[in-house]
Protein backbone atom coordinates (compact mmCIF):
# COMPACT_ATOMS: atom_id res chain seq x y z
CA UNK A 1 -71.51 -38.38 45.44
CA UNK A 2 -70.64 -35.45 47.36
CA UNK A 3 -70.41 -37.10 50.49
CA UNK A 4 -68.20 -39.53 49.09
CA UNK A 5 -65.65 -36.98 47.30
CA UNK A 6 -65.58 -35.19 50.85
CA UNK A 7 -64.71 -38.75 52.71
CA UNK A 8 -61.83 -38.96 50.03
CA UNK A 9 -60.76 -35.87 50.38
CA UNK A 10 -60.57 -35.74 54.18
CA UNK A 11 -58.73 -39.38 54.07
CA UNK A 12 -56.19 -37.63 52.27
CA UNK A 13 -56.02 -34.82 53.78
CA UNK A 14 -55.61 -36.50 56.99
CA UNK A 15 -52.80 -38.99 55.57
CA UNK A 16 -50.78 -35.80 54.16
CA UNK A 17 -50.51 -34.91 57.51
CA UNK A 18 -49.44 -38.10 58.80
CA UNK A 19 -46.29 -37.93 56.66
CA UNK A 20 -45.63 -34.40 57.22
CA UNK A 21 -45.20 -35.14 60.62
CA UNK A 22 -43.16 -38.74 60.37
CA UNK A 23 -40.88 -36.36 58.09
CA UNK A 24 -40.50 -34.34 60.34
CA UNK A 25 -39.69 -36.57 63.32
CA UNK A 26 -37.40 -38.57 60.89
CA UNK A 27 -35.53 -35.60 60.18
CA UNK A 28 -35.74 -34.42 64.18
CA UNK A 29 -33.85 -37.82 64.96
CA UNK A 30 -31.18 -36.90 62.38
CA UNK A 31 -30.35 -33.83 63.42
CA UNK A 32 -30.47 -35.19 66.91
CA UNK A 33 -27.93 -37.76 65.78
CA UNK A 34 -25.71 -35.39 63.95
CA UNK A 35 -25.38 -33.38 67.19
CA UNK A 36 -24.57 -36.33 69.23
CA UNK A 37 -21.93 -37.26 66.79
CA UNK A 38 -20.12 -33.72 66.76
CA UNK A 39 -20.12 -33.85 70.41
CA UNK A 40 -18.27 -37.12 69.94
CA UNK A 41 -15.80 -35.99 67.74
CA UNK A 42 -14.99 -32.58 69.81
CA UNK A 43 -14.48 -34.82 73.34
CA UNK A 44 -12.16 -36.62 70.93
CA UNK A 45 -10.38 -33.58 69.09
CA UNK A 46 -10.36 -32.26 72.44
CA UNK A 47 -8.31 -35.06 74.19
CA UNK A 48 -5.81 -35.09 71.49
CA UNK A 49 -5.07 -31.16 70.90
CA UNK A 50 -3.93 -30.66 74.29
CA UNK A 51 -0.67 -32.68 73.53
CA UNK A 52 -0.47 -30.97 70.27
CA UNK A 53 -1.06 -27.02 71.66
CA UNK A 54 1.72 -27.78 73.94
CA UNK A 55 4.13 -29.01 71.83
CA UNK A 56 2.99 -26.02 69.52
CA UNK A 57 3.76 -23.48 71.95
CA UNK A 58 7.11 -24.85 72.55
CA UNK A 59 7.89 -24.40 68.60
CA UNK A 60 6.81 -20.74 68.43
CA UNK A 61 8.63 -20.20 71.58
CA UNK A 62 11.55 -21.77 69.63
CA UNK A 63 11.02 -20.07 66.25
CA UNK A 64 10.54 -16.85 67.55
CA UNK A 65 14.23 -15.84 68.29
CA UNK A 66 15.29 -17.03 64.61
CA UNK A 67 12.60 -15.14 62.99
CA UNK A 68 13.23 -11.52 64.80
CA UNK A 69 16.93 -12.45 63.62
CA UNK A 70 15.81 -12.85 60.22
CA UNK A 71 13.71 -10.00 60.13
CA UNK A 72 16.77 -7.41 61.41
CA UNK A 73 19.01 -9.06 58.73
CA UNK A 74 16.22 -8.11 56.24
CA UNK A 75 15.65 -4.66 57.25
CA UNK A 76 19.55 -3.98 57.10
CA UNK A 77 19.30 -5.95 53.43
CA UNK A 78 16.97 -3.39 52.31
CA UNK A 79 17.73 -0.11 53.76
CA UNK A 80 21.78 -0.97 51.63
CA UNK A 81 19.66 -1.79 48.42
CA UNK A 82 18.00 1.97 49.14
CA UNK A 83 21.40 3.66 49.85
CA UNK A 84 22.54 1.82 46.60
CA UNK A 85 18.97 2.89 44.34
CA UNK A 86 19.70 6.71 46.30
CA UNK A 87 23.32 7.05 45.06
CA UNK A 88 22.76 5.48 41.69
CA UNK A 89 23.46 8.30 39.22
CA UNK A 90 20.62 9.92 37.36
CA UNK A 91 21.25 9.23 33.56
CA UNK A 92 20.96 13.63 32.09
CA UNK A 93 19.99 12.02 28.54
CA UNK A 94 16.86 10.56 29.97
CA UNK A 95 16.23 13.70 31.07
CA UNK A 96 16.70 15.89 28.13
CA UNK A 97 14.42 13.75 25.66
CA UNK A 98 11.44 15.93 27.06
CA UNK A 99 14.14 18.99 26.62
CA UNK A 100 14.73 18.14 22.70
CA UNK A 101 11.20 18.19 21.29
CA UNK A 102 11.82 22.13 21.76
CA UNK A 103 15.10 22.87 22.07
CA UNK A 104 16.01 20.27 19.44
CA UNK A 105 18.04 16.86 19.49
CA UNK A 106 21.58 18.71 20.73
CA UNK A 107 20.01 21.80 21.97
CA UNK A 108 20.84 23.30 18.98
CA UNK A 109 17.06 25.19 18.52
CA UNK A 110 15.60 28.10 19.58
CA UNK A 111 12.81 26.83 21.70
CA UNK A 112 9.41 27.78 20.13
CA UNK A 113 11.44 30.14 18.33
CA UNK A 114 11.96 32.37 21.08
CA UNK A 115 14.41 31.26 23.31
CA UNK A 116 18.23 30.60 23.63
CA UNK A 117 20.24 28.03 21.56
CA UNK A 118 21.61 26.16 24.38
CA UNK A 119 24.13 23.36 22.38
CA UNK A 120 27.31 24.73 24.45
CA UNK A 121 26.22 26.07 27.48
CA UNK A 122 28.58 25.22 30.32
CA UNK A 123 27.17 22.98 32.73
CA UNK A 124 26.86 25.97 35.88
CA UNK A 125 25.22 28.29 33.21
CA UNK A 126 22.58 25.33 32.26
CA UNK A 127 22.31 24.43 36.39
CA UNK A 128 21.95 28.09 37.06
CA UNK A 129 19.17 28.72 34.42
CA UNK A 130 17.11 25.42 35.72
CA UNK A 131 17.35 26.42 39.11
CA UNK A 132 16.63 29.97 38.36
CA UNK A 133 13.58 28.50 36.07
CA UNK A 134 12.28 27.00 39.06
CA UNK A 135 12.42 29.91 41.59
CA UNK A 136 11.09 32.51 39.01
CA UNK A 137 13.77 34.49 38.90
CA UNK A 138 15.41 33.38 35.59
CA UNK A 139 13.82 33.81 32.16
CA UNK A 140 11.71 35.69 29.96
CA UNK A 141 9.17 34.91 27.64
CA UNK A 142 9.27 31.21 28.15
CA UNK A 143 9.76 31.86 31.57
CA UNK A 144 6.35 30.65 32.71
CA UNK A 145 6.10 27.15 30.48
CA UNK A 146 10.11 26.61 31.26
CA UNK A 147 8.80 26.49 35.26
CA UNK A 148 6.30 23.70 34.87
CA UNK A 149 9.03 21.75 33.00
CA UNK A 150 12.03 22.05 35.53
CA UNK A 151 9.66 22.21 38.44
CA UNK A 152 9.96 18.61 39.79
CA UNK A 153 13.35 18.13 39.32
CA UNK A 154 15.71 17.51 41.80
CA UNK A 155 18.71 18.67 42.21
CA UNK A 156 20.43 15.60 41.00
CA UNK A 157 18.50 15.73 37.95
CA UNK A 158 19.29 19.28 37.53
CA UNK A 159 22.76 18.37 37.69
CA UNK A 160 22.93 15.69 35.55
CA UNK A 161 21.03 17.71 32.79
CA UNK A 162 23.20 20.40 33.04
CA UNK A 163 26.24 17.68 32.37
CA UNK A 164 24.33 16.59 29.58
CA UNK A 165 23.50 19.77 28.56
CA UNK A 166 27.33 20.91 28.63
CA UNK A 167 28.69 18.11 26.43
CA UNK A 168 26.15 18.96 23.41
């Protein structure tokens, strides 16, 4: 009995092996024909591209002259819309909403109950006080909170505030 399990056993042992290895020949002749086949198809992609490439080189030749053009026009486009955003006029009232949670809708509070009802200020005195605000040298008690307020304003923006201010 033992003899016989062992005789099975080694038949199929040995016929496992046999198909391992026509597998793997069968798969060895696919890849072999795969490869041939790509090798095919580049000769042939090969021998039509060169026509192509050339008559691609001739279009970029061509369409590089219209694109520089374009790309001048577009710079000048953009550096007017800048000019135009530059010189638009910075709206004061914007500004002066963070102002008026202190100083009151019209600027008609003392701030924190300590500073200067500004509601008619002219606008140099308001410009003037901002600017001084910002520098250090203008203000006293509030002088210090006032800075971190004013402090990234430009001068437009101090300007038109000061407008704004002015008209209260």
């Amino acid at each position: 009995m033992k003899i016989l399990l062992i005789v099975v056993s080694s038949l199929f042992i040995l016929g496992c092996s046999q198909e391992k290895q026509e597998k793997q020949k069968s798969e060895q002749n696919v890849q072999k024909q795969v490869v041939q086949q790509v090798k095919e198809q580049k000769v042939v992609s090969e021998a039509v591209k060169a026509p192509e490439q050339k008559e691609k080189k001739r279009e970029d030749e061509v369409a590089k002259t219209p694109v520089v053009e374009v790309a001048k026009v577009k710079t000048e486009v953009v550096a007017k819309e800048v000019a135009v955003i530059e010189k638009a006029e910075v709206d004061g009232a914007k500004i002066f909403v963070k102002c008026a949670g202190c100083h009151g809708k019209n600027g008609e509070k003392k701030a924190l109950g300590k500073s200067q009802v500004i509601e008619g200020w002219d606008e140099t005195k308001v410009a003037n006080a901002i600017h001084g605000y910002k520098d250090g040298s203008y203000g006293g008690a509030m002088k210090a909170l006032m800075k971190g307020q004013v402090s990234n304003l430009s001068d437009d923006e101090v300007n038109a505030v000061a407008k704004y201010i002015s008209k209260l």
